[in-house]
Structure formats: structure tokens, C-alpha cells
Protein backbone atom coordinates (compact mmCIF):
# COMPACT_ATOMS: atom_id res chain seq x y z
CA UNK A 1 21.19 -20.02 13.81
CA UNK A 2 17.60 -19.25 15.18
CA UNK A 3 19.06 -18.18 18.20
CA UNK A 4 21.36 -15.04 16.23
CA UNK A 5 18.22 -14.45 14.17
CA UNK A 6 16.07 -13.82 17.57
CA UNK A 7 19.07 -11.63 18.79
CA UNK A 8 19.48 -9.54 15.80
CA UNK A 9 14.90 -8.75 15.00
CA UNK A 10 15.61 -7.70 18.90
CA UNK A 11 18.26 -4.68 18.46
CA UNK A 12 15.65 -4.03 15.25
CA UNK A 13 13.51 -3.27 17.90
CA UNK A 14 15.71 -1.22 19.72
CA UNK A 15 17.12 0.92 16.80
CA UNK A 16 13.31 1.73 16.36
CA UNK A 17 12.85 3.71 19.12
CA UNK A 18 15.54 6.37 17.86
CA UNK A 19 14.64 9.94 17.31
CA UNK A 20 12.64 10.74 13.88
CA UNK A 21 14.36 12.75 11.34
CA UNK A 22 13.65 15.75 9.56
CA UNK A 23 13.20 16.40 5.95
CA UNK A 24 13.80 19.93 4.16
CA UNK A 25 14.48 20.39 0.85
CA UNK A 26 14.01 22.68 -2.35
CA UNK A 27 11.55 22.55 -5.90
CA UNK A 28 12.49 23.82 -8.73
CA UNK A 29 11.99 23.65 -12.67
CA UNK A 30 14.40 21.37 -14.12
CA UNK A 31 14.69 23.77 -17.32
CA UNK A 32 14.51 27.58 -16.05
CA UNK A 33 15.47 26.40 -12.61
CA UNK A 34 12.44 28.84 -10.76
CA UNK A 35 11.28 27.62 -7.87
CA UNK A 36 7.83 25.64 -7.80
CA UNK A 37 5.07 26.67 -5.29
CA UNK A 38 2.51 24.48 -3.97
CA UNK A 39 3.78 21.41 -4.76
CA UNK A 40 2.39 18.30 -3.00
CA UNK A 41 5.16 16.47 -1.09
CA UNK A 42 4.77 13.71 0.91
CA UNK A 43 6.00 10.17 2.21
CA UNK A 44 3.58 7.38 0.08
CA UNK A 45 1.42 5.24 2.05
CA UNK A 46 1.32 7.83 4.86
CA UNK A 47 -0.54 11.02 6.13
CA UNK A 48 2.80 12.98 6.60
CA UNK A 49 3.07 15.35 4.00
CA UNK A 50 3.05 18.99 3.31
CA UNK A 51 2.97 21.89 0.38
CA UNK A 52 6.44 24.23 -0.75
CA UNK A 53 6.30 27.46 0.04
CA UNK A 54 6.31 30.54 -2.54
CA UNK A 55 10.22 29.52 -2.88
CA UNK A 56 9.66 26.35 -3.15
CA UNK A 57 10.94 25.04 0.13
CA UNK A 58 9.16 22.27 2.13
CA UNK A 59 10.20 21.19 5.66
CA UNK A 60 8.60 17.87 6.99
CA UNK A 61 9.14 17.81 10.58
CA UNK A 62 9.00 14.44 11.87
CA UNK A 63 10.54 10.63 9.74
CA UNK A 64 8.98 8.13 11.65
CA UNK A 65 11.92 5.02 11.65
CA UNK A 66 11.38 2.71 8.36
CA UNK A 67 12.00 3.56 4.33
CA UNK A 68 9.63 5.63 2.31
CA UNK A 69 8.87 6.84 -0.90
CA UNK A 70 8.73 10.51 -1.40
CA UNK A 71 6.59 11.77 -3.59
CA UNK A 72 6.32 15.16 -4.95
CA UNK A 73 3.77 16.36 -7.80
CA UNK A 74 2.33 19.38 -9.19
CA UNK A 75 0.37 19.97 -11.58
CA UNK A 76 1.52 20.38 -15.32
CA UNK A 77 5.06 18.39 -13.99
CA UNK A 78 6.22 14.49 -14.07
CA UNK A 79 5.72 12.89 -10.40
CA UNK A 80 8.75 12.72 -8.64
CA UNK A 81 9.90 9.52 -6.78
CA UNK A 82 12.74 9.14 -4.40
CA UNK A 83 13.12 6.30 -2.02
CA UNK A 84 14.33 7.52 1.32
CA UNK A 85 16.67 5.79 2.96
CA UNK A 86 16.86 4.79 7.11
CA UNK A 87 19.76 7.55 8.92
CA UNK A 88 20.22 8.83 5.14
CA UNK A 89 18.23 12.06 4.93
CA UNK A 90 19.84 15.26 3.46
CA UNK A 91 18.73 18.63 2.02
CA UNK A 92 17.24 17.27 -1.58
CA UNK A 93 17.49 19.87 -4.36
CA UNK A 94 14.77 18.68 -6.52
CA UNK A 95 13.70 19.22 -9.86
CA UNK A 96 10.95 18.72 -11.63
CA UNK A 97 10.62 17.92 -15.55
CA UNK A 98 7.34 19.40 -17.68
CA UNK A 99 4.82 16.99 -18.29
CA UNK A 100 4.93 17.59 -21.92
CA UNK A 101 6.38 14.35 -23.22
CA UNK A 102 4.57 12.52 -21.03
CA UNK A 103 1.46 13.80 -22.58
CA UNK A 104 2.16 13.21 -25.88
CA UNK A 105 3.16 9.52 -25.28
CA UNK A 106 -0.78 9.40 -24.09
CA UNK A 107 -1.82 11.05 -26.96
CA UNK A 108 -0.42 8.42 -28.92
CA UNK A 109 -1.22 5.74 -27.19
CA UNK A 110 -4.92 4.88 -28.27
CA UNK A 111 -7.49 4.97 -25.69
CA UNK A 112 -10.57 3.45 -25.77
CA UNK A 113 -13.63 6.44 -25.79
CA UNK A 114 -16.23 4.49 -23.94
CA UNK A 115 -13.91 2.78 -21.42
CA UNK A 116 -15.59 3.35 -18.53
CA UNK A 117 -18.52 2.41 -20.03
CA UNK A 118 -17.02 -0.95 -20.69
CA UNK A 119 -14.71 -1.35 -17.52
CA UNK A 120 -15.83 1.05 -15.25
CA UNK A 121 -17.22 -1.31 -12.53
CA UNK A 122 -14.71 -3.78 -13.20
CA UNK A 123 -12.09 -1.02 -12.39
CA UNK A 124 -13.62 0.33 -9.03
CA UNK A 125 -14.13 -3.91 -7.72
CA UNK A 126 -10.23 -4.26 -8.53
CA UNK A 127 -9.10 -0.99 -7.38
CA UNK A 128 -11.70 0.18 -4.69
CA UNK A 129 -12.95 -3.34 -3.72
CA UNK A 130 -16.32 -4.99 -2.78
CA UNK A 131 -16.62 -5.25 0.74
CA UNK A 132 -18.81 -3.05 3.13
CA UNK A 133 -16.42 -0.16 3.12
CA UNK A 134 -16.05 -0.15 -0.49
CA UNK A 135 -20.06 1.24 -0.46
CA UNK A 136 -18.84 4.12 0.96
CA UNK A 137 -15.48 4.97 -1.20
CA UNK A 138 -15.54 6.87 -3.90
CA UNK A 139 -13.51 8.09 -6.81
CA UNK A 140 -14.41 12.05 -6.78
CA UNK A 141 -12.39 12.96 -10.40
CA UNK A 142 -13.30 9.28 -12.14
CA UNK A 143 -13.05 11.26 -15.44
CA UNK A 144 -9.34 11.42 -15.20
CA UNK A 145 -9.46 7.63 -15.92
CA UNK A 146 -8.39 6.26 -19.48
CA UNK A 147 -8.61 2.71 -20.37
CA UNK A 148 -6.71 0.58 -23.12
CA UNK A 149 -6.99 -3.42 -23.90
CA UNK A 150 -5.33 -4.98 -26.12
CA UNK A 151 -7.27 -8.07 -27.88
CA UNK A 152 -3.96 -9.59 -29.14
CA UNK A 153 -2.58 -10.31 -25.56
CA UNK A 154 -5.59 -10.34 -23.73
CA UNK A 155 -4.54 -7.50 -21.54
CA UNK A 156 -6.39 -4.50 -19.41
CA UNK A 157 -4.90 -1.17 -19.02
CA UNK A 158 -6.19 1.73 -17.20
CA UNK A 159 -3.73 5.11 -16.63
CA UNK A 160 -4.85 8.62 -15.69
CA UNK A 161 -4.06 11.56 -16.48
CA UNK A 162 -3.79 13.23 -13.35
CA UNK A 163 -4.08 11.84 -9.45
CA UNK A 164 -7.46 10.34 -8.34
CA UNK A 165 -8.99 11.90 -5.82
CA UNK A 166 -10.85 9.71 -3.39
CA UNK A 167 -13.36 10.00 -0.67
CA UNK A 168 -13.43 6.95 1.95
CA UNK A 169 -15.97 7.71 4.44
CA UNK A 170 -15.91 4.57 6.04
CA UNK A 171 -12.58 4.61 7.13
CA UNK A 172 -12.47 8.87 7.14
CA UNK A 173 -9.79 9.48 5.16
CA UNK A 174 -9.31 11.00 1.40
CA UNK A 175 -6.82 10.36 -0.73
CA UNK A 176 -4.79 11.22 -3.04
CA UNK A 177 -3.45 8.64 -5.30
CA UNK A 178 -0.81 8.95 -8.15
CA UNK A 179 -1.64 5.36 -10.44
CA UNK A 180 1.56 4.34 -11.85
CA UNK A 181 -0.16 1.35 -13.25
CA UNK A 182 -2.96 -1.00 -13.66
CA UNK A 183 -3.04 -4.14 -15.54
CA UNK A 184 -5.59 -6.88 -15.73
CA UNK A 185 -4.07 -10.24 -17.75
CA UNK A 186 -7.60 -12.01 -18.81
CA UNK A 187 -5.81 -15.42 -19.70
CA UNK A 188 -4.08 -15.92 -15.98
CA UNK A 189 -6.72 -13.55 -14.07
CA UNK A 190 -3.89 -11.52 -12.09
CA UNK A 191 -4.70 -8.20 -11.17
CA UNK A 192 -1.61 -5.99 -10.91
CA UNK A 193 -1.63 -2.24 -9.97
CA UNK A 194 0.66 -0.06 -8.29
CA UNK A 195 0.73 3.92 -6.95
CA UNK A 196 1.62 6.55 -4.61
CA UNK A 197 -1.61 7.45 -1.72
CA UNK A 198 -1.95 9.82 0.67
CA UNK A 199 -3.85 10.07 3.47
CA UNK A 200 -5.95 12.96 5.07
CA UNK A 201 -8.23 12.44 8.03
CA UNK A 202 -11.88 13.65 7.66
CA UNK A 203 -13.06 16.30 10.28
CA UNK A 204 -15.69 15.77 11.77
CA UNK A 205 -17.39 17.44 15.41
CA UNK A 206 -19.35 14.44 16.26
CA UNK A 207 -17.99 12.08 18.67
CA UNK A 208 -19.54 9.35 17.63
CA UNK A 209 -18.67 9.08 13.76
CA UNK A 210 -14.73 9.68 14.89
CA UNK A 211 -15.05 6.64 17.24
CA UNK A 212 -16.49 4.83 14.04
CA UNK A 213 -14.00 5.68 12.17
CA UNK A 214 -11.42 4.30 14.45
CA UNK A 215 -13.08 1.08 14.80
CA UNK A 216 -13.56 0.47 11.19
CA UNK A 217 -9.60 1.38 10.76
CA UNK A 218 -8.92 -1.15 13.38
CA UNK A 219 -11.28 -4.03 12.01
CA UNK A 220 -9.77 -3.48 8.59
CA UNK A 221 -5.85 -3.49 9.66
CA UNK A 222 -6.21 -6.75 12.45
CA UNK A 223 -5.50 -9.43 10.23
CA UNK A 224 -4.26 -7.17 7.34
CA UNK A 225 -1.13 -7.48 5.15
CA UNK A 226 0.28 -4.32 7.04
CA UNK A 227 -0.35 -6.32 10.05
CA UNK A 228 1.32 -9.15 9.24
CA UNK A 229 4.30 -8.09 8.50
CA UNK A 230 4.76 -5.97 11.18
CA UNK A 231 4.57 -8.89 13.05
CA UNK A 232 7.03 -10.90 11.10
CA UNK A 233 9.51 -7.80 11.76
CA UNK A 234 9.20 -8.42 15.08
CA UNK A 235 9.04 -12.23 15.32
CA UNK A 236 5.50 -11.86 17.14
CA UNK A 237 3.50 -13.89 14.63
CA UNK A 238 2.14 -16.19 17.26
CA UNK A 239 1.80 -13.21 19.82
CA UNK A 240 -0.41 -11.80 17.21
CA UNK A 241 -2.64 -14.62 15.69
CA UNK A 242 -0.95 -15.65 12.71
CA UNK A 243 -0.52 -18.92 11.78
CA UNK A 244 1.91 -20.05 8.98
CA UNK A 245 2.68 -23.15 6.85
CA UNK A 246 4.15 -24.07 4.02
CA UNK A 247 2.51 -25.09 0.74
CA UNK A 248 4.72 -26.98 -1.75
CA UNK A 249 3.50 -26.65 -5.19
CA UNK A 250 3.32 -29.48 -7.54
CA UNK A 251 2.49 -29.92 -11.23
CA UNK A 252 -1.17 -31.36 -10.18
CA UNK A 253 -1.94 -30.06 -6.69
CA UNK A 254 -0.60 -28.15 -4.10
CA UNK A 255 0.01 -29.84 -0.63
CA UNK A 256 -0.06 -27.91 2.67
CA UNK A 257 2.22 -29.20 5.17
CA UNK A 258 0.68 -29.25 8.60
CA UNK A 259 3.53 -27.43 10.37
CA UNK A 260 3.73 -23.80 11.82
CA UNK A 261 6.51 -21.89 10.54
CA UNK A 262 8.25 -19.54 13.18
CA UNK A 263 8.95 -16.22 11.69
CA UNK A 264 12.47 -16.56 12.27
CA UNK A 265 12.41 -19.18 9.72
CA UNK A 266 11.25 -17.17 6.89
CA UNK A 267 12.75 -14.19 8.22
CA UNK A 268 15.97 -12.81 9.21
CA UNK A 269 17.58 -9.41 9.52
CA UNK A 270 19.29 -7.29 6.80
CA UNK A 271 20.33 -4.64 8.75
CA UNK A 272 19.51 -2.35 11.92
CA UNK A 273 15.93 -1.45 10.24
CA UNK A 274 15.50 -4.03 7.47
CA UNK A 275 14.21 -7.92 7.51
CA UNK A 276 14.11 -9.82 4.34
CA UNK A 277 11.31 -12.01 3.51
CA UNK A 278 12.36 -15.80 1.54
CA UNK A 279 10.70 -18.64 0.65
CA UNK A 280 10.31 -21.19 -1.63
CA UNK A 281 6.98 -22.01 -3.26
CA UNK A 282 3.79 -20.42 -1.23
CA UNK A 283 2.97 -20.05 2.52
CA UNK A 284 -0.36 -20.25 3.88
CA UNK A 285 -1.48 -17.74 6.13
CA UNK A 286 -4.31 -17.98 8.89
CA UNK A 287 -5.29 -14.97 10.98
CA UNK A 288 -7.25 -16.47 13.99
CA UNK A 289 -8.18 -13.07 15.83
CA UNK A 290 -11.56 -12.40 13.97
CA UNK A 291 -14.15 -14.71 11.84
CA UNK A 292 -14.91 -13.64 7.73
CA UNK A 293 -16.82 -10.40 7.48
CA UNK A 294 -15.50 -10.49 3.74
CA UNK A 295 -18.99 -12.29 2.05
CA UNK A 296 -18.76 -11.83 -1.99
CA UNK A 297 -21.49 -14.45 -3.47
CA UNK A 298 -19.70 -13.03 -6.92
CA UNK A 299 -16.13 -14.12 -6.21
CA UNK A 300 -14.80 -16.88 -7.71
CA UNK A 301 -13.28 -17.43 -4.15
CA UNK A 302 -15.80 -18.60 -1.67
CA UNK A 303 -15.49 -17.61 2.05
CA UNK A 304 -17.86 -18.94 4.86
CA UNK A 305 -18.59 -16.61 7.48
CA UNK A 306 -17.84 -18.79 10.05
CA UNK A 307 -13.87 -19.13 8.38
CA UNK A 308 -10.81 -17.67 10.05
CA UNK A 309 -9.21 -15.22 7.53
CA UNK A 310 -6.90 -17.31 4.99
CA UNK A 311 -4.74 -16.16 2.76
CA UNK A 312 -1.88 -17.24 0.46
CA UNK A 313 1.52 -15.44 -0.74
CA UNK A 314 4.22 -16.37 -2.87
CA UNK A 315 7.13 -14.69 -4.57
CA UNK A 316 7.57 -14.21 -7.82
CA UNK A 317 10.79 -15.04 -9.25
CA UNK A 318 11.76 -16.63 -5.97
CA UNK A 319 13.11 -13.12 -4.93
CA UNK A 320 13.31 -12.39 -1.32
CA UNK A 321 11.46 -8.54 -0.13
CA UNK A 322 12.51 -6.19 2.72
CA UNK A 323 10.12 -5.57 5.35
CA UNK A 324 10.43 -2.59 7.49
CA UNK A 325 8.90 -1.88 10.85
CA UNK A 326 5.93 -0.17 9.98
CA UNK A 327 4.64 -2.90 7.50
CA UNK A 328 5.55 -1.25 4.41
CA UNK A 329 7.85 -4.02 2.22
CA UNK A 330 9.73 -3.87 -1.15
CA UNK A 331 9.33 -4.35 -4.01
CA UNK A 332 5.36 -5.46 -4.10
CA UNK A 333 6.11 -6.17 -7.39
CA UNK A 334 7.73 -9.53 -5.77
CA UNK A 335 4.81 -10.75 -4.30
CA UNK A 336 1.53 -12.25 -5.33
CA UNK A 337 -1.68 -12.74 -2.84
CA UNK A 338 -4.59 -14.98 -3.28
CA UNK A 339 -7.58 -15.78 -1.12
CA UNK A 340 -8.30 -13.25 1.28
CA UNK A 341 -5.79 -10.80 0.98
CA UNK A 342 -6.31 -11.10 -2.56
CA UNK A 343 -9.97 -9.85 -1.98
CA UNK A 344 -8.99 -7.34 1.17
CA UNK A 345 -6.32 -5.78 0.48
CA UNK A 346 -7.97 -2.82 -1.73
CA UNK A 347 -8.33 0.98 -1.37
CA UNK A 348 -11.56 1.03 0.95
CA UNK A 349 -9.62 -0.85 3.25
CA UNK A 350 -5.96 0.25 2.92
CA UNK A 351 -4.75 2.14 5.73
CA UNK A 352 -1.17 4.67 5.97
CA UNK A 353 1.86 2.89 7.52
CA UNK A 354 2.07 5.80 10.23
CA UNK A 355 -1.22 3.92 11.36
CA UNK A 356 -1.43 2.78 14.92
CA UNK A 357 -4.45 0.80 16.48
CA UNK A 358 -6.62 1.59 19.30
CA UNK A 359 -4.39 4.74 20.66
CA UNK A 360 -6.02 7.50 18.67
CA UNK A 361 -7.37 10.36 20.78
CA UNK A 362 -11.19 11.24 20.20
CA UNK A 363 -11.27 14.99 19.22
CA UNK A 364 -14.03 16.31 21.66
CA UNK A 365 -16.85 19.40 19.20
CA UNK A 366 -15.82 22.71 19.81
């Protein structure tokens, strides 16, 4: 059975190198049906995007191999969301519904008036992060930001009323980010949020901050979720420093069983461009290709510097998720991360999943 698994993550390989796909398409008002200009369109998680032209037509030139989300939003209009599947493209006629029920559903939903006041901070270490890069990302239109909590179940809320706009200088990049949602539960501490980025490189002249910028990108995706499980799509988890055991749960404890776990046995293929992801219970997850640089004396998790990167994952519901080449995996709803990832895996560090490491070309000044 391991042996057909091996065969079949190998023709994944090969169906990867196939030629990238196009994307064209129309936007238009759902109700009059007139085209919509200058709409932001773009695959989530990415830097490939673009804008629709004064007829509202939009041509992305190049799907990398691997299933997105498209995203298209304008201003005054509902985001649009459209999963895009592998050899499935086609012209998409579009249409996009006024934002006006949308906005009276916040209306009515009570918002607290000194929120960020009260959960300001506590918003930008959940959502931005506290490690080193996280000093130099920032939330440009924080205003947009609306908080509700709800004594009776314990509960934090935070929704906006338009797409953050965010500066990340350490990794140079800013984003665009559509929140969906944020919750915070107070009485089991899980932190649960969910949206559509996108990525635009910085421009800079000077040599020196670009190659910066590259390194930090690298340090931040070696040892990443994203890096993981492109790994695990490619059965290379050894190949890349990843080591993997089990961890069965029990009513008192939780016992790790000292034995690495190939990823052909938590993995198999779905399909030409699809793995799925199951387990039962929670796997541990070391990443011996770099020591901690993550060093929060405020977490309730404790990290010595000297520690190899450790993380935990398990999924909820005991559903299985599909992990594509590039990283990306669905649903994230399915799976919950603890130790470092749990820490890590925030927007000062997050990278797109057209990312690739240490092959970047250094834009000489003009």
C-alpha cells in the first residue's frame, strides 16, 4: 500500500510541471448589470492579481498548478469568492451584489465604541503577531476595525468594515486583507480568524534592503506551515527536516509515541493535484533545520532558544484536509495548531503561496 502511495505523490509531481492557465473574465452589477471598473481581483494568499478595465474585463495571465480562491472586491460591493478549480478554468461572468444589506446587518449588530481601546493590542498580538517582524508590520487603516464581545459566552469578535491595509516592512510586502472573521473564545483560549491577503512587493533601489528582504522571507517560511506541507505533498518530510510522531490523547495526559511517521502514512493522493491529510488524535511536529528565534517571555508557551521548532496539529472533527502543491490546504477551518506554529504562523510572518526560496533575482538601482 505504501508502495502505490509513493507511485501516485510521484505523477503529482509530474502533473505539476504542466503549463499555467489563464484566467479572463467579466464584472458587472448584479442589479443594472453595468460593468464594474477597477475592481480588485486576485488569487488569495498570492501576489497574482490585477484591476478590470473600464468594461469591466480582467485577464490574469499566468495559474500557477494548485487550487485558489479568487477574490474580487470593490468598494461599495459584497466580496466575491470563488474557489478555482485545477484544469477547470473558464470565462467567469461575475456579478457583484451592493453592499447595502451587509451594512445594515452591522448597523445592527452592536459594536463596542471604545474597542480598540479595550482590545486593540490584543488584536494586533493575535492577528499581526509578536515576534521581531511583527515590530515592523503595521495596520495602515486600523480605524476600519469594529469590535464586539459578548459577556454571556465569553466570546471576542472583531469585523471591519472595509479591507485592512497593511504595511510589512520586514518581509517587504503590503497587503491587502479582506477579514471574514475573528473570534477569540476566553473559556478554551482558541484564537480563530480567517481572510482573503494579497501580496505586493515593496520597491525599493537599494540592494541591500531587497537582499534583506529575501532573507527574512526565507527565515520565516523554513520551518513554516507552508513549508511543511509542501513537503508532505511531496513525501520529502525527511529530505526537508521534519520530523513527525504521533501523540495519542488521553483523558489525563497526552503520550507521544517515539516513532517517525513517513508522510506516506498520513498522506495519500486524491487526485493528479490533490493529497489529503488524516489522522487520528494530534501529531507532533519538529523542524530540525534552524534553532528558536521565536522568544515571547509573555506567552503562556515557553520556548528556549536553544529548542528546535515544535509544533502540534490536530483535526477537528477528525476530518481529513487537501493539500495542494504550493502549501495552500483546505478547509483551515479543520485544523488547529499549538506551540510554535500557534505563535508563528501570523501576518508579519505569512508569506503568498506563489513564494519560492532563495531564487529571487536582486533588482540592481536604476
Amino acid at each position: 500500500m505504501k508502495h502505490a502511495i509513493a507511485i501516485s505523490i510521484f505523477l503529482l509531481l509530474f502533473f505539476e510541471t504542466f503549463a499555467q492557465q489563464k484566467l479572463v473574465g467579466k464584472i458587472m452589477d448584479a442589479e443594472s448589470g453595468y460593468p464594474i471598473a477597477s475592481a480588485s481581483v486576485y488569487l488569495s494568499n498570492t501576489s497574482i492579481g490585477t484591476v478590470s478595465n473600464d468594461s469591466g474585463e480582467f485577464l490574469i495571465n499566468k495559474i500557477p498548478s494548485g487550487k485558489y480562491d479568487l477574490v474580487v472586491s470593490c468598494i461599495g460591493y459584497e466580496t466575491y469568492i470563488q474557489t478555482l478549480e485545477p484544469g477547470k478554468l473558464a470565462f467567469l461572468n461575475i456579478k457583484l451584489k451592493q453592499r447595502i444589506k451587509e451594512l445594515k446587518e452591522v448597523v445592527v449588530e452592536s459594536f463596542d465604541k471604545n474597542g480598540w481601546q479595550k482590545y486593540g493590542n490584543f488584536f494586533l498580538e493575535s492577528f499581526i503577531g509578536k515576534s521581531g517582524n511583527a515590530d515592523n508590520c503595521k495596520i495602515l487603516n486600523k480605524d476600519v476595525i469594529k469590535f464586539n464581545y459578548s459577556s454571556s459566552k465569553n466570546l471576542l469578535k472583531a469585523f471591519t468594515t472595509e479591507p485592512l491595509i497593511i504595511q510589512n516592512k520586514a518581509l517587504g510586502y503590503n497587503l491587502k486583507y479582506d477579514l471574514q472573521l475573528f473570534t477569540y473564545n476566553y473559556n478554551t483560549n482558541i484564537l480563530y480568524y480567517e481572510g482573503y491577503p494579497f501580496f505586493q512587493d515593496m520597491e525599493s533601489n537599494k540592494v541591500h534592503k531587497q537582499k534583506r528582504w529575501l532573507q527574512k522571507r526565507d527565515e520565516a517560511f523554513y520551518g513554516s506551515m507552508m513549508h511543511f506541507m509542501r513537503a508532505l505533498f511531496r513525501n520529502k518530510l525527511a529530505e526537508n527536516k521534519f520530523e513527525v510522531r504521533k501523540i495519542v490523547e488521553q483523558k489525563n495526559m497526552n503520550i507521544l509515541i517515539d516513532k517517525l511517521l513517513p508522510g506516506d502514512s498520513i498522506a495519500y493522493a486524491l487526485d493528479s493535484v490533490t493529497v489529503s491529510l488524516e489522522f487520528k488524535g494530534k501529531l507532533d511536529i519538529v523542524y530540525k533545520g534552524k534553532r528558536m528565534i521565536y522568544n515571547d517571555n509573555n506567552s503562556s508557551i515557553k520556548f528556549r532558544k536553544d529548542e528546535f521548532p515544535t509544533s502540534q496539529i490536530k483535526l477537528i472533527g477528525d476530518k481529513n484536509i487537501e493539500v495542494v502543491s504550493n502549501g495552500s490546504y483546505y478547509n483551515p477551518v479543520s485544523v488547529l495548531a499549538n506551540g510554535y506554529w500557534a505563535l508563528t504562523e501570523k501576518i508579519a510572518n505569512m508569506l503568498p503561496f506563489d513564494f519560492k526560496p532563495a531564487i529571487q533575482q536582486i533588482k540592481k538601482p536604476k
